[in-house]
C-alpha atoms as a PDB file:
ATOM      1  CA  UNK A   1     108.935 120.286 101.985  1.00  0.00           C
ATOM      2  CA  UNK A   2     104.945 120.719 102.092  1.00  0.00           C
ATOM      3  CA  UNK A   3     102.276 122.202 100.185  1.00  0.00           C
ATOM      4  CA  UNK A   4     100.173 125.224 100.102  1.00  0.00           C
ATOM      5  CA  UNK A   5      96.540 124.405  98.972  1.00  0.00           C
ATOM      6  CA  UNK A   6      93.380 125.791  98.233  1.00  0.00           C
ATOM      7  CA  UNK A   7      90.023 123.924  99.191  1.00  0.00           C
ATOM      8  CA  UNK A   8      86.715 124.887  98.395  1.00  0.00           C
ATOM      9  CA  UNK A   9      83.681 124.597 100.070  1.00  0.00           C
ATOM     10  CA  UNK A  10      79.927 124.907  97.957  1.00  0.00           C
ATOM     11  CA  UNK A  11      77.177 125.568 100.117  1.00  0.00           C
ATOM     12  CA  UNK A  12      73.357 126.885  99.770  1.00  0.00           C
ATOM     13  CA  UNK A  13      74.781 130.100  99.737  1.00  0.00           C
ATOM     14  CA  UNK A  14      77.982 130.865  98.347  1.00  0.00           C
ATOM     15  CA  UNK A  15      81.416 129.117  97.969  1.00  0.00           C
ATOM     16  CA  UNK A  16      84.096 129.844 100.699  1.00  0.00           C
ATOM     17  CA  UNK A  17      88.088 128.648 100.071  1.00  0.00           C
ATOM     18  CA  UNK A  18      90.482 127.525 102.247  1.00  0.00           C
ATOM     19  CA  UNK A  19      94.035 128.427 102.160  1.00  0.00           C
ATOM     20  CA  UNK A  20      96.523 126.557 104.083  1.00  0.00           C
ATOM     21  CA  UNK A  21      99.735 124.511 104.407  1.00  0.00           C
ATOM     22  CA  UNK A  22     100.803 121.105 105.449  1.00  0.00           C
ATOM     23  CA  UNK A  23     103.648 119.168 105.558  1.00  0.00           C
ATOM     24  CA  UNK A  24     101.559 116.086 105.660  1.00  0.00           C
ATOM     25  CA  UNK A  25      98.879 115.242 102.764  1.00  0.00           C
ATOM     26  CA  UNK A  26      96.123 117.538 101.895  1.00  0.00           C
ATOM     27  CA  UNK A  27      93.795 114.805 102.569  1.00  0.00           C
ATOM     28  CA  UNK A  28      94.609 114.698 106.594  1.00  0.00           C
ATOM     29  CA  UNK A  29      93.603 118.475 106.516  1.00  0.00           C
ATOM     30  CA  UNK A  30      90.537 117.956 104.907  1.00  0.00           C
ATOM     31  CA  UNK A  31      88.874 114.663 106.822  1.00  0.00           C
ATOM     32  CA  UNK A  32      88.788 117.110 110.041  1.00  0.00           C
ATOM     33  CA  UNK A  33      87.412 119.878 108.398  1.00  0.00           C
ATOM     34  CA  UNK A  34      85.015 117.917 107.054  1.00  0.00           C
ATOM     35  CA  UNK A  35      82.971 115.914 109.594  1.00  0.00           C
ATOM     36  CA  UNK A  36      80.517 118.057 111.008  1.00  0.00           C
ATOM     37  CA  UNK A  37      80.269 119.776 107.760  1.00  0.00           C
ATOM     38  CA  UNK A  38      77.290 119.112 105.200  1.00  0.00           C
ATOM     39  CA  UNK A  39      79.192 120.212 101.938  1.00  0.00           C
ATOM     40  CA  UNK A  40      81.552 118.650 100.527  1.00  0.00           C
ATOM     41  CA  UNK A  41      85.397 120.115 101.128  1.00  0.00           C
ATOM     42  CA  UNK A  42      86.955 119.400  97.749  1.00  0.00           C
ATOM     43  CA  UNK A  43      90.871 120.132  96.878  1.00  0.00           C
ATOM     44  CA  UNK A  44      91.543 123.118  93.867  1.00  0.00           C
ATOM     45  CA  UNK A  45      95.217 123.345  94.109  1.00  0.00           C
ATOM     46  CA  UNK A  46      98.052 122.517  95.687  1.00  0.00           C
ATOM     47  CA  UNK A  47     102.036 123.461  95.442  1.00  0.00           C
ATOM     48  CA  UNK A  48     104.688 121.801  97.205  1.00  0.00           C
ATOM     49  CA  UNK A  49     107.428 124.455  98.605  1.00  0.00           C
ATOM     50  CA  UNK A  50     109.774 124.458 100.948  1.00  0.00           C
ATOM     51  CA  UNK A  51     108.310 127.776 101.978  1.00  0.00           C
ATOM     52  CA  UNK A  52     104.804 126.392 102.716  1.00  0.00           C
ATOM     53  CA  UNK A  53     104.279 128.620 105.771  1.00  0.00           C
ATOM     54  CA  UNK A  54     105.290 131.819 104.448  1.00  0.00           C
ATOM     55  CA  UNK A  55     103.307 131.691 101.270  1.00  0.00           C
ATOM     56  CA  UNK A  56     100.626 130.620 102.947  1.00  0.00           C
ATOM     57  CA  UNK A  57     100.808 133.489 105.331  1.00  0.00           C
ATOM     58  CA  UNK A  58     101.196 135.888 102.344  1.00  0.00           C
ATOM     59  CA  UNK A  59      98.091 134.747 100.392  1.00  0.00           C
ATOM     60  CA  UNK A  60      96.284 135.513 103.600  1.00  0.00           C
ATOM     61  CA  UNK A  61      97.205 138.801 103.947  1.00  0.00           C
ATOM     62  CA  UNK A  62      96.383 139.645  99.961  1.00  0.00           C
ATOM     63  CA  UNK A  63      92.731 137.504 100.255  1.00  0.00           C
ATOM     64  CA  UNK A  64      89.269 139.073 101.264  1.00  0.00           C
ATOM     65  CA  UNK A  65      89.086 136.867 104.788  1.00  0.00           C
ATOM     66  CA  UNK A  66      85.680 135.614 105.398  1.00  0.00           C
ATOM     67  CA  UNK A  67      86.678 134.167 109.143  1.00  0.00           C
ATOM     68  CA  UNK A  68      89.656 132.175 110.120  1.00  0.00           C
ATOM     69  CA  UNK A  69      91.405 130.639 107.246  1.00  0.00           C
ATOM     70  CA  UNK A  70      87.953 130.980 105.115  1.00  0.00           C
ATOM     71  CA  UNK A  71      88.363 133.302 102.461  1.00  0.00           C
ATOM     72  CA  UNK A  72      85.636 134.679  99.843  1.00  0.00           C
ATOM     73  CA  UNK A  73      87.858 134.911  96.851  1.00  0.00           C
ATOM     74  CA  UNK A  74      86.443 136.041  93.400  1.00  0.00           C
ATOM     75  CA  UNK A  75      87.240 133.232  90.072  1.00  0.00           C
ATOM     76  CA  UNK A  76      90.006 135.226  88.933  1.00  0.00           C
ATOM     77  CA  UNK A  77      92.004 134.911  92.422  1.00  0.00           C
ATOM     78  CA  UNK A  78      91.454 130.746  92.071  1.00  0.00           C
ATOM     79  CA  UNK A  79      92.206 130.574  88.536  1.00  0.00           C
ATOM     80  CA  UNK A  80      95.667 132.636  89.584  1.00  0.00           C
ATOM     81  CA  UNK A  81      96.444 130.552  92.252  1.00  0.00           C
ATOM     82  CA  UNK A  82      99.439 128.923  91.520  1.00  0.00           C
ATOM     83  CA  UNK A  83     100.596 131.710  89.563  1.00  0.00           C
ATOM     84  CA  UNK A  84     100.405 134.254  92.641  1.00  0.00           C
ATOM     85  CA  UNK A  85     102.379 131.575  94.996  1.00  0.00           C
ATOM     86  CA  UNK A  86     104.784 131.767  92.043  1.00  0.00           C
ATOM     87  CA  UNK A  87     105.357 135.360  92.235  1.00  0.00           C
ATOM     88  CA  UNK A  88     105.528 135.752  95.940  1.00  0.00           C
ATOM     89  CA  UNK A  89     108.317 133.052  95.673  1.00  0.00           C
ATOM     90  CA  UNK A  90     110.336 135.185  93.442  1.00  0.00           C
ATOM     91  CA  UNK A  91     110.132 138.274  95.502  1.00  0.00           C
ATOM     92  CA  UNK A  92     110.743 136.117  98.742  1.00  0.00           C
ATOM     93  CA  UNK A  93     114.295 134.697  97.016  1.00  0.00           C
ATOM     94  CA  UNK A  94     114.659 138.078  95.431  1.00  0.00           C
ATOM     95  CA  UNK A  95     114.629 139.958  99.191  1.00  0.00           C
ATOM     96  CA  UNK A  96     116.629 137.285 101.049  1.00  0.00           C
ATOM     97  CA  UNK A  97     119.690 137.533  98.280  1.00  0.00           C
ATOM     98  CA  UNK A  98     119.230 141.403  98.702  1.00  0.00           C
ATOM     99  CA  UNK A  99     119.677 141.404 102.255  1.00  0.00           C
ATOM    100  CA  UNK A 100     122.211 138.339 102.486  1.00  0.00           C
ATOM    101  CA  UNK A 101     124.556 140.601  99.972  1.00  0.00           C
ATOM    102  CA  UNK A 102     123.816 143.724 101.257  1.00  0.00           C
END
């Protein structure tokens, strides 16, 4: 088990999220990211899955990439989520019982 989170970062600018996964705490992933960093790395969300790598590699692909694992995402795509890792959860299970049967 792990989680899949999403951090955000305020700056002068704009607002940039991160999207990852651990199977430690959230909090190990963000001391790192944050020294050297002037703003503050606060956590949004975070689901705990089994399937922590592949959701967090599907969220990638669907997100507007900024650079890295920094992603310009609008409000809506925050506010959604937990509800999107919900979804891609149900197709995953829904694929691998298709092909196990098959």
């Amino acid at each position: 088990m792990g989680f899949v989170y999403i951090l955000e970062n305020i700056n002068d600018s704009n607002t940039v999220y991160k999207i990852g996964f651990t199977k430690g705490t959230i909090q190990s992933r963000i001391t790192p990211l944050q020294t050297g960093n002037a703003y503050e790395i606060t956590e949004l969300y975070n689901f705990t899955t089994k399937y922590n790598r592949r959701l967090e590699s599907s969220l990638h692909y669907k997100m507007d990439r900024m650079k890295g694992e920094w992603f310009n995402l609008s409000k809506e795509n925050v506010d959604k989520f937990s509800n999107n890792l919900n979804l891609i959860i149900i197709n995953f299970l829904y694929l691998w019982i298709f092909f196990l049967f098959k």
